[in-house]
C-alpha atoms as a PDB file:
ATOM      1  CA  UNK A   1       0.000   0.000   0.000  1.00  0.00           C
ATOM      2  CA  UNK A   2       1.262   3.630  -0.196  1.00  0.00           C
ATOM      3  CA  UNK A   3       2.462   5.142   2.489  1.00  0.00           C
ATOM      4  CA  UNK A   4       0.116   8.916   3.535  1.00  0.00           C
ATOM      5  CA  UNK A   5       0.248  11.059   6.099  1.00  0.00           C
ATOM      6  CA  UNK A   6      -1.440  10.501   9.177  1.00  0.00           C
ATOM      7  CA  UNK A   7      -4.556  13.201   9.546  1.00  0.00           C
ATOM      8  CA  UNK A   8      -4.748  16.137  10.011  1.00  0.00           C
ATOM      9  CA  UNK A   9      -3.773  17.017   6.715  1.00  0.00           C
ATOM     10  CA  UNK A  10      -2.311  20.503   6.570  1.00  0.00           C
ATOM     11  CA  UNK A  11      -2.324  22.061   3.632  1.00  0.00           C
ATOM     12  CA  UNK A  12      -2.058  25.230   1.342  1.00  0.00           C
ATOM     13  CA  UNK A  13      -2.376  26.725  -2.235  1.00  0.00           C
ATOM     14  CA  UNK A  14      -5.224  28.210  -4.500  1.00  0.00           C
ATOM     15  CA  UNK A  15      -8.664  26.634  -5.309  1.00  0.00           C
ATOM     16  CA  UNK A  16     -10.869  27.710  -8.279  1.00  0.00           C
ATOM     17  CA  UNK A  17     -14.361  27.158  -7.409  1.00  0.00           C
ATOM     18  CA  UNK A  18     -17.953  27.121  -9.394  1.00  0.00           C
ATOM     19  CA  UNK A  19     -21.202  26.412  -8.248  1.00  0.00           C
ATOM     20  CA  UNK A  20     -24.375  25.417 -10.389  1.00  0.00           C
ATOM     21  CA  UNK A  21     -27.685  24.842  -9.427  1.00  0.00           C
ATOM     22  CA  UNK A  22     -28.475  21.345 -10.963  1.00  0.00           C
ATOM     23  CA  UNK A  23     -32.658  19.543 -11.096  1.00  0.00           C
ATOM     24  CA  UNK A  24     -32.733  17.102  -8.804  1.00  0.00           C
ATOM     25  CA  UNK A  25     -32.719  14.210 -11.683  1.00  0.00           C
ATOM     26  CA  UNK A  26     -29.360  15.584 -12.644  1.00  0.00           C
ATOM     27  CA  UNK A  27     -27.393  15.337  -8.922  1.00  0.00           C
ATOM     28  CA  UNK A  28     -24.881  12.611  -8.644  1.00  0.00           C
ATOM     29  CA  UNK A  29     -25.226   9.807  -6.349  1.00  0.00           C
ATOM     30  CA  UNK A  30     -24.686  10.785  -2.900  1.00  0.00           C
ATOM     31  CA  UNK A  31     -23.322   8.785   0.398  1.00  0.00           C
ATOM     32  CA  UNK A  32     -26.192   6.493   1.904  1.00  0.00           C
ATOM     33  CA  UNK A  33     -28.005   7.786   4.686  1.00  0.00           C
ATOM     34  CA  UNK A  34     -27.629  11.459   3.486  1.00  0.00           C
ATOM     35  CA  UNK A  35     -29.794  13.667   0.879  1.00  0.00           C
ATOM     36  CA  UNK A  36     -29.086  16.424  -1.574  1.00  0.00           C
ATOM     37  CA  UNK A  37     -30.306  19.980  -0.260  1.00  0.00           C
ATOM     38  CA  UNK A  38     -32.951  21.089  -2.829  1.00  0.00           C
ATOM     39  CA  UNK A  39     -34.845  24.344  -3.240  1.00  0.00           C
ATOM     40  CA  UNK A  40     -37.601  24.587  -5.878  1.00  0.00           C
ATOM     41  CA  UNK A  41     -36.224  21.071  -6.970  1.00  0.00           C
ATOM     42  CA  UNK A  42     -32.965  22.172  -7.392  1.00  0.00           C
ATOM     43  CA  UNK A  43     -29.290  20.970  -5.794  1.00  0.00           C
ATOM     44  CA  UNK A  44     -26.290  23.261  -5.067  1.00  0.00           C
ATOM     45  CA  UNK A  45     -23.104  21.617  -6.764  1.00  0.00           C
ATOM     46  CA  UNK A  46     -19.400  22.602  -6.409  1.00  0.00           C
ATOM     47  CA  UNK A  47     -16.930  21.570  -9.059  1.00  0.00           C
ATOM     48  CA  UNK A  48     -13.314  22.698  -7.996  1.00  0.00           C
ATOM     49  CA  UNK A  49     -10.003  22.707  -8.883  1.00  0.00           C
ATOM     50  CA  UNK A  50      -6.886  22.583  -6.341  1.00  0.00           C
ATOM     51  CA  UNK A  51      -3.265  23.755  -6.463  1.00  0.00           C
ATOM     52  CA  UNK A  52      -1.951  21.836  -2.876  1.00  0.00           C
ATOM     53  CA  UNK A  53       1.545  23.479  -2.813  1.00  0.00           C
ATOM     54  CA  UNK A  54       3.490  26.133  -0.683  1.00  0.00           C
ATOM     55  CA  UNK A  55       4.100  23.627   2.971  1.00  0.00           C
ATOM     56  CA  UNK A  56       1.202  21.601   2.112  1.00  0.00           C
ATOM     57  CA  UNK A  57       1.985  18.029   3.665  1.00  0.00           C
ATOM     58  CA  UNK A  58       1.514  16.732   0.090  1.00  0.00           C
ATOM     59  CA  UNK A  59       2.359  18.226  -3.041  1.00  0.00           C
ATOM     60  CA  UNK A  60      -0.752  17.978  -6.204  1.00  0.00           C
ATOM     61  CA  UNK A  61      -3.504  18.734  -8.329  1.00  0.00           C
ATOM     62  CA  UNK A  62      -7.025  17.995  -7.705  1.00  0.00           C
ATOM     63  CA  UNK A  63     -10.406  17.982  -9.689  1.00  0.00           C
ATOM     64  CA  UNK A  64     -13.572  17.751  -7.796  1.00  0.00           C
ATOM     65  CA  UNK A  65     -16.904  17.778  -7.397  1.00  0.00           C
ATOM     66  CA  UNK A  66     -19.120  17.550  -4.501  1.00  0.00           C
ATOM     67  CA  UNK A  67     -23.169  18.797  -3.918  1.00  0.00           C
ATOM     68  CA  UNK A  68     -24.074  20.175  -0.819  1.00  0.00           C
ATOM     69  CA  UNK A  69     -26.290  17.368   1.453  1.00  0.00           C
ATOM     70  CA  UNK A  70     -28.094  17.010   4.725  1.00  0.00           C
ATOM     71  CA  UNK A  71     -27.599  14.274   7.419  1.00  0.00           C
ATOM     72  CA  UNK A  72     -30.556  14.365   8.891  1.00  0.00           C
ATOM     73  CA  UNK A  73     -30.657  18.340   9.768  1.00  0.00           C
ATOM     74  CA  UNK A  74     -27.213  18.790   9.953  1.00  0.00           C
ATOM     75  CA  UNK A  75     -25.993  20.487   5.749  1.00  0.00           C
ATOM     76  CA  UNK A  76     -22.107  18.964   4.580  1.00  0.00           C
ATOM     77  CA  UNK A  77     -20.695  18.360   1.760  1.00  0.00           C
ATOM     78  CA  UNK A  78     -20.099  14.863   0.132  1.00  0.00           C
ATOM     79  CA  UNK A  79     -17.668  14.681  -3.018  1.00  0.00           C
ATOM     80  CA  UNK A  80     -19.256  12.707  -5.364  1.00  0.00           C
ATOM     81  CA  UNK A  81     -16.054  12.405  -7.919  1.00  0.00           C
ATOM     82  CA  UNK A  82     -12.640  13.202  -7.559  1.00  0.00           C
ATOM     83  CA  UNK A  83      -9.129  12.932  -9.464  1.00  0.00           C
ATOM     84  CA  UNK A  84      -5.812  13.709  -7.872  1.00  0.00           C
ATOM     85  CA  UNK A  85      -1.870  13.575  -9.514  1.00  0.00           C
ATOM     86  CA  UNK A  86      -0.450  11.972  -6.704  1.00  0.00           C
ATOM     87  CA  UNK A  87      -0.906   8.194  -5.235  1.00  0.00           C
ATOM     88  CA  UNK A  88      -0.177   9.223  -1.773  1.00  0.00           C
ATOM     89  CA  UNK A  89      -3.080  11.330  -2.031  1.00  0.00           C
ATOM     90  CA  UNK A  90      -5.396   8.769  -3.322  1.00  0.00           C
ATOM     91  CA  UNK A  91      -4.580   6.115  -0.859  1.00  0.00           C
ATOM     92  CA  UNK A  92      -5.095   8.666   1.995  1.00  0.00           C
ATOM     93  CA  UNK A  93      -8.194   9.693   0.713  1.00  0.00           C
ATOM     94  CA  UNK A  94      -9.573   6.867   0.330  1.00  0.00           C
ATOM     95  CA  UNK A  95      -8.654   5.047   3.727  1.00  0.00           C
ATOM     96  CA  UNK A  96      -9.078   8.023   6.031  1.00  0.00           C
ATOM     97  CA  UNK A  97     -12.530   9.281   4.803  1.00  0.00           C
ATOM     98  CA  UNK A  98     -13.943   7.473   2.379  1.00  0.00           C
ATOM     99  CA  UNK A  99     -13.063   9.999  -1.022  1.00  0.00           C
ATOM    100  CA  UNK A 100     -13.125   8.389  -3.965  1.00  0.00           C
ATOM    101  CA  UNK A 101      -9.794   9.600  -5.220  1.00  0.00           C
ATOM    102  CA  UNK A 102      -9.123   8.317  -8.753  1.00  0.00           C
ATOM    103  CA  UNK A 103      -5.594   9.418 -10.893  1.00  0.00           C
ATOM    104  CA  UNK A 104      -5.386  11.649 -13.469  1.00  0.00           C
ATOM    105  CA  UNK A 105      -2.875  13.548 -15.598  1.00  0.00           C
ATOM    106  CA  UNK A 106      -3.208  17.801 -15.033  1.00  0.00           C
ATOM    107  CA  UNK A 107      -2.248  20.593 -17.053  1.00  0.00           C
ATOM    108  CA  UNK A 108      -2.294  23.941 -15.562  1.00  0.00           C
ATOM    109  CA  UNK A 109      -1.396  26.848 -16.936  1.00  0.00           C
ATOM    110  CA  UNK A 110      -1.064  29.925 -14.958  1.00  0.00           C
ATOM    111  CA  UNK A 111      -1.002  32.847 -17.389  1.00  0.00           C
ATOM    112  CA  UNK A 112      -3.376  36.039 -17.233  1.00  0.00           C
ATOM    113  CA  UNK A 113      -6.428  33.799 -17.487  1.00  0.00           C
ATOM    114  CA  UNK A 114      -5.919  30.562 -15.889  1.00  0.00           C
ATOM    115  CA  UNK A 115      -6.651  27.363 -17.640  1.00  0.00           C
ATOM    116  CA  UNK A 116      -6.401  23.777 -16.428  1.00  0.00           C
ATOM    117  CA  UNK A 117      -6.941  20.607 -17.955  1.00  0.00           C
ATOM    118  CA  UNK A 118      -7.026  16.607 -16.341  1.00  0.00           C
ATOM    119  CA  UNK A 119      -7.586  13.535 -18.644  1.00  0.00           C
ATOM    120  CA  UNK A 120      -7.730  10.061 -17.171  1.00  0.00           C
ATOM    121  CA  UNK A 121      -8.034   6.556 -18.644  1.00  0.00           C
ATOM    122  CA  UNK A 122      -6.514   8.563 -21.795  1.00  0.00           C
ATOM    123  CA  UNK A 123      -9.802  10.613 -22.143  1.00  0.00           C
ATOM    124  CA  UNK A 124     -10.579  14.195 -20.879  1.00  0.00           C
ATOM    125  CA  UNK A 125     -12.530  14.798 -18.351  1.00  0.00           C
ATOM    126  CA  UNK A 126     -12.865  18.927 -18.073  1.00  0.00           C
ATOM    127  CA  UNK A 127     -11.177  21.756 -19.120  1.00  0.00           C
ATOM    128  CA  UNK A 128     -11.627  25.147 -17.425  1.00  0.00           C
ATOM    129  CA  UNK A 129     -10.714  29.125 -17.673  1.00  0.00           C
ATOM    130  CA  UNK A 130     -10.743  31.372 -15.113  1.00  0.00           C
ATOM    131  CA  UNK A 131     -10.196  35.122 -15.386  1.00  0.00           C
ATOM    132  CA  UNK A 132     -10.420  37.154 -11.989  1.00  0.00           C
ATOM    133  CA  UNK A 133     -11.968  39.947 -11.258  1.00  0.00           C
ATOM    134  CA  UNK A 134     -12.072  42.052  -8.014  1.00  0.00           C
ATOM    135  CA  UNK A 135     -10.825  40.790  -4.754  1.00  0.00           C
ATOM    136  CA  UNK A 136     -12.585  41.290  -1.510  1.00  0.00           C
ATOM    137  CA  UNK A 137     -10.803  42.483   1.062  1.00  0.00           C
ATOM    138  CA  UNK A 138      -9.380  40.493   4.016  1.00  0.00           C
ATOM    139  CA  UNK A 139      -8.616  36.566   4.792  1.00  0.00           C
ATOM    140  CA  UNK A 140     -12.064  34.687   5.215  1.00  0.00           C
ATOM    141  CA  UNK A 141     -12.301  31.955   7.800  1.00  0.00           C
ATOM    142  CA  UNK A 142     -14.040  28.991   6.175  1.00  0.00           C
ATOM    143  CA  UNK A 143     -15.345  26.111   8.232  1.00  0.00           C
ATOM    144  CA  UNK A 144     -17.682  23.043   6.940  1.00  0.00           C
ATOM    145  CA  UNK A 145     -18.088  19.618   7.334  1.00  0.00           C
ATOM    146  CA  UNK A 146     -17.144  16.821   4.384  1.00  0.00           C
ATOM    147  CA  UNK A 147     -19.299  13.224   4.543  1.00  0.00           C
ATOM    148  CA  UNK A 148     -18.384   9.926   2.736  1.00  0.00           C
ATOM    149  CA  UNK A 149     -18.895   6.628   3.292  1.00  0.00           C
ATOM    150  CA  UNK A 150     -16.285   4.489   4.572  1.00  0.00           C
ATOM    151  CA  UNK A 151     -16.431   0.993   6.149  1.00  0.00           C
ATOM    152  CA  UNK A 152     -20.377   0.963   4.476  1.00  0.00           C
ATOM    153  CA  UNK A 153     -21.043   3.782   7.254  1.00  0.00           C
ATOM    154  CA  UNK A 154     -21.142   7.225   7.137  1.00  0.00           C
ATOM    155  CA  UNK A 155     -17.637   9.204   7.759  1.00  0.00           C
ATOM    156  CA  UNK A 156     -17.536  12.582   9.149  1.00  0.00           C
ATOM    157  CA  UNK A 157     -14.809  14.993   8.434  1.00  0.00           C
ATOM    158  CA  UNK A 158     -13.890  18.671   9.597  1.00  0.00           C
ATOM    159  CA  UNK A 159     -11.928  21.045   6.697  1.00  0.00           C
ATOM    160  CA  UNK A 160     -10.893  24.355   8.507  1.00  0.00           C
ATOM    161  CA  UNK A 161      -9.400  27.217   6.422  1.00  0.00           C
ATOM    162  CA  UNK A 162      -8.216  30.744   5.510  1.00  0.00           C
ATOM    163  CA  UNK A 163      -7.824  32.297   2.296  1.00  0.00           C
ATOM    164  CA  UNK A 164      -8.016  35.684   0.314  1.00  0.00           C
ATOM    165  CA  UNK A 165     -11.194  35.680  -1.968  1.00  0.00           C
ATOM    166  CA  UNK A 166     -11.365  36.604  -5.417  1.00  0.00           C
ATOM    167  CA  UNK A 167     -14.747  36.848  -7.399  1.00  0.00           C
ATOM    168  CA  UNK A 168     -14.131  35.319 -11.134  1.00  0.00           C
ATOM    169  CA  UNK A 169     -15.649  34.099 -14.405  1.00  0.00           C
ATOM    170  CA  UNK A 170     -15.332  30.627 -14.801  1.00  0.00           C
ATOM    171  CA  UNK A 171     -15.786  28.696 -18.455  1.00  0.00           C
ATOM    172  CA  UNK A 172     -16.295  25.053 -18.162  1.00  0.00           C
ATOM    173  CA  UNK A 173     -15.983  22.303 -21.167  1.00  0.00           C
ATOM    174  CA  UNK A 174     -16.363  18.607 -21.093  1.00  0.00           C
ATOM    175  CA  UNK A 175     -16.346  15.714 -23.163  1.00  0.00           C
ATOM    176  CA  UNK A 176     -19.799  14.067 -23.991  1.00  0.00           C
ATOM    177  CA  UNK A 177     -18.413  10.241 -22.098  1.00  0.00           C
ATOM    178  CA  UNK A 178     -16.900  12.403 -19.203  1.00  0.00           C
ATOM    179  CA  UNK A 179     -18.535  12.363 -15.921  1.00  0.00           C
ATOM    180  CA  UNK A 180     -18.233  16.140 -15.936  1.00  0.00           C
ATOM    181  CA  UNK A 181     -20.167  16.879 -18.669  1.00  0.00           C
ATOM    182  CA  UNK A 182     -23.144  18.094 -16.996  1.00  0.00           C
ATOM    183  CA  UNK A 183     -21.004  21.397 -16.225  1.00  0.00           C
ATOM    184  CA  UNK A 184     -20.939  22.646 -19.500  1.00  0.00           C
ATOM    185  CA  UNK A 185     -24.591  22.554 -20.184  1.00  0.00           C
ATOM    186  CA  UNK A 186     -24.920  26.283 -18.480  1.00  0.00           C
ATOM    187  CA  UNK A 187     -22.538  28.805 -17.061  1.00  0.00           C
ATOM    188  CA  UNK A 188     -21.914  28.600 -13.432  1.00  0.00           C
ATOM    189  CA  UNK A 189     -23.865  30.473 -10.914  1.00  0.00           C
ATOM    190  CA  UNK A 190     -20.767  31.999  -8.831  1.00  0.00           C
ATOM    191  CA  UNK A 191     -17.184  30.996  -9.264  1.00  0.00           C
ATOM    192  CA  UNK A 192     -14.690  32.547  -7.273  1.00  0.00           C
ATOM    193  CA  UNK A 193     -10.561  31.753  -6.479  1.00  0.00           C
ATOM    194  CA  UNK A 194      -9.444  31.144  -3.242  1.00  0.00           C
ATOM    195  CA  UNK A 195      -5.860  32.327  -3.307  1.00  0.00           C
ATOM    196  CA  UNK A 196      -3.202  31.106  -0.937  1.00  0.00           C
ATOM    197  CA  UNK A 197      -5.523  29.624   1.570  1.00  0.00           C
ATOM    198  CA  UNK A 198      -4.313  27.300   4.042  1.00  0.00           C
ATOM    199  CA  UNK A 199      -6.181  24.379   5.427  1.00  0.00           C
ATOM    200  CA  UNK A 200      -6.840  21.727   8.002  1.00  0.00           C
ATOM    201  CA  UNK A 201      -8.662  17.874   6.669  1.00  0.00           C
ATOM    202  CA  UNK A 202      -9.479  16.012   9.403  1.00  0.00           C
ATOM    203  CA  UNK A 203      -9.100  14.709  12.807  1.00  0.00           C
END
């Protein structure tokens, strides 16, 4: 098996964030024993990417997507798909808390507007560009709750963080076979960049 750190993961970088508001018939499969949050028949989903750099414990890329659920009247988030560069990363995720880390190959490209890139399996799974606008002022405390399933029962995890906010634009494209595609039916709702945030995963 390959070796991980032992939790808490501490970590740091930038994230580039959308959020859509998908029908109900649309949402991924979430962990048993939760439900997607739904107003007028409609779920909030995040897709993200993550830079994990700086004196993060691990170094990597990450693609991600997660909708926002309830167990029972308590609202977390559960990551329905995720792909990360690095096996460390994937064998941590996995057998801490129950993420479904798959591998993938990234491309980032940090110019004026940033765009990134992952493939897996030898077929692409999303490409994205983000331009950023204005920046609020500050470093925003973030605090939520991530739940999987691990063990066939329902794993809990705290994610405490920091970071500067930037409002962006966001494009999304995907492949007709990925498992993204649903992203590029519509423009996101909100996407924003959290720049040089650091962070806490887990116990």
């Amino acid at each position: 098996m390959t070796p991980y750190p032992e939790q808490p993961w501490h970590l740091a970088g930038q994230m580039y964030l959308s959020l859509w508001l998908e029908p109900r018939h649309r949402l991924p499969s979430v962990a048993a024993g939760t439900r997607p949050v739904t107003v007028f028949g409609r779920g909030v989903v995040g897709a993200a990417w993550v830079v994990y750099e700086h004196d993060s414990v691990l170094h990597y890329n990450e693609l991600l997507r997660a909708v926002l659920v309830r167990d029972r009247a308590r609202l977390r988030a559960c990551i329905t798909d995720i792909w990360v560069d690095n096996e460390a990363s994937m064998a941590g995720g996995r057998a801490l808390w129950g993420i479904p880390k798959e591998l993938a190959v990234f491309d980032v490209e940090r110019t004026r507007d940033l765009c990134l890139t992952a493939e897996a399996g030898g077929r692409a799974l999303a490409m994205s560009k983000f331009s950023q606008s204005r920046s609020l002022p500050g470093r925003w405390p973030l605090s939520y709750k991530v739940t999987q399933t691990l063990d066939g029962r329902l794993k809990t995890s705290q994610v405490s963080s920091k970071t500067a906010l930037t409002l962006a634009r966001a494009r999304w494209t995907a492949p007709a076979d990925s498992p993204l595609n649903q992203l590029a039916r519509r423009p996101p709702l909100l996407s924003l960049a959290l720049r040089d945030f650091s962070l806490s995963f887990g116990a």
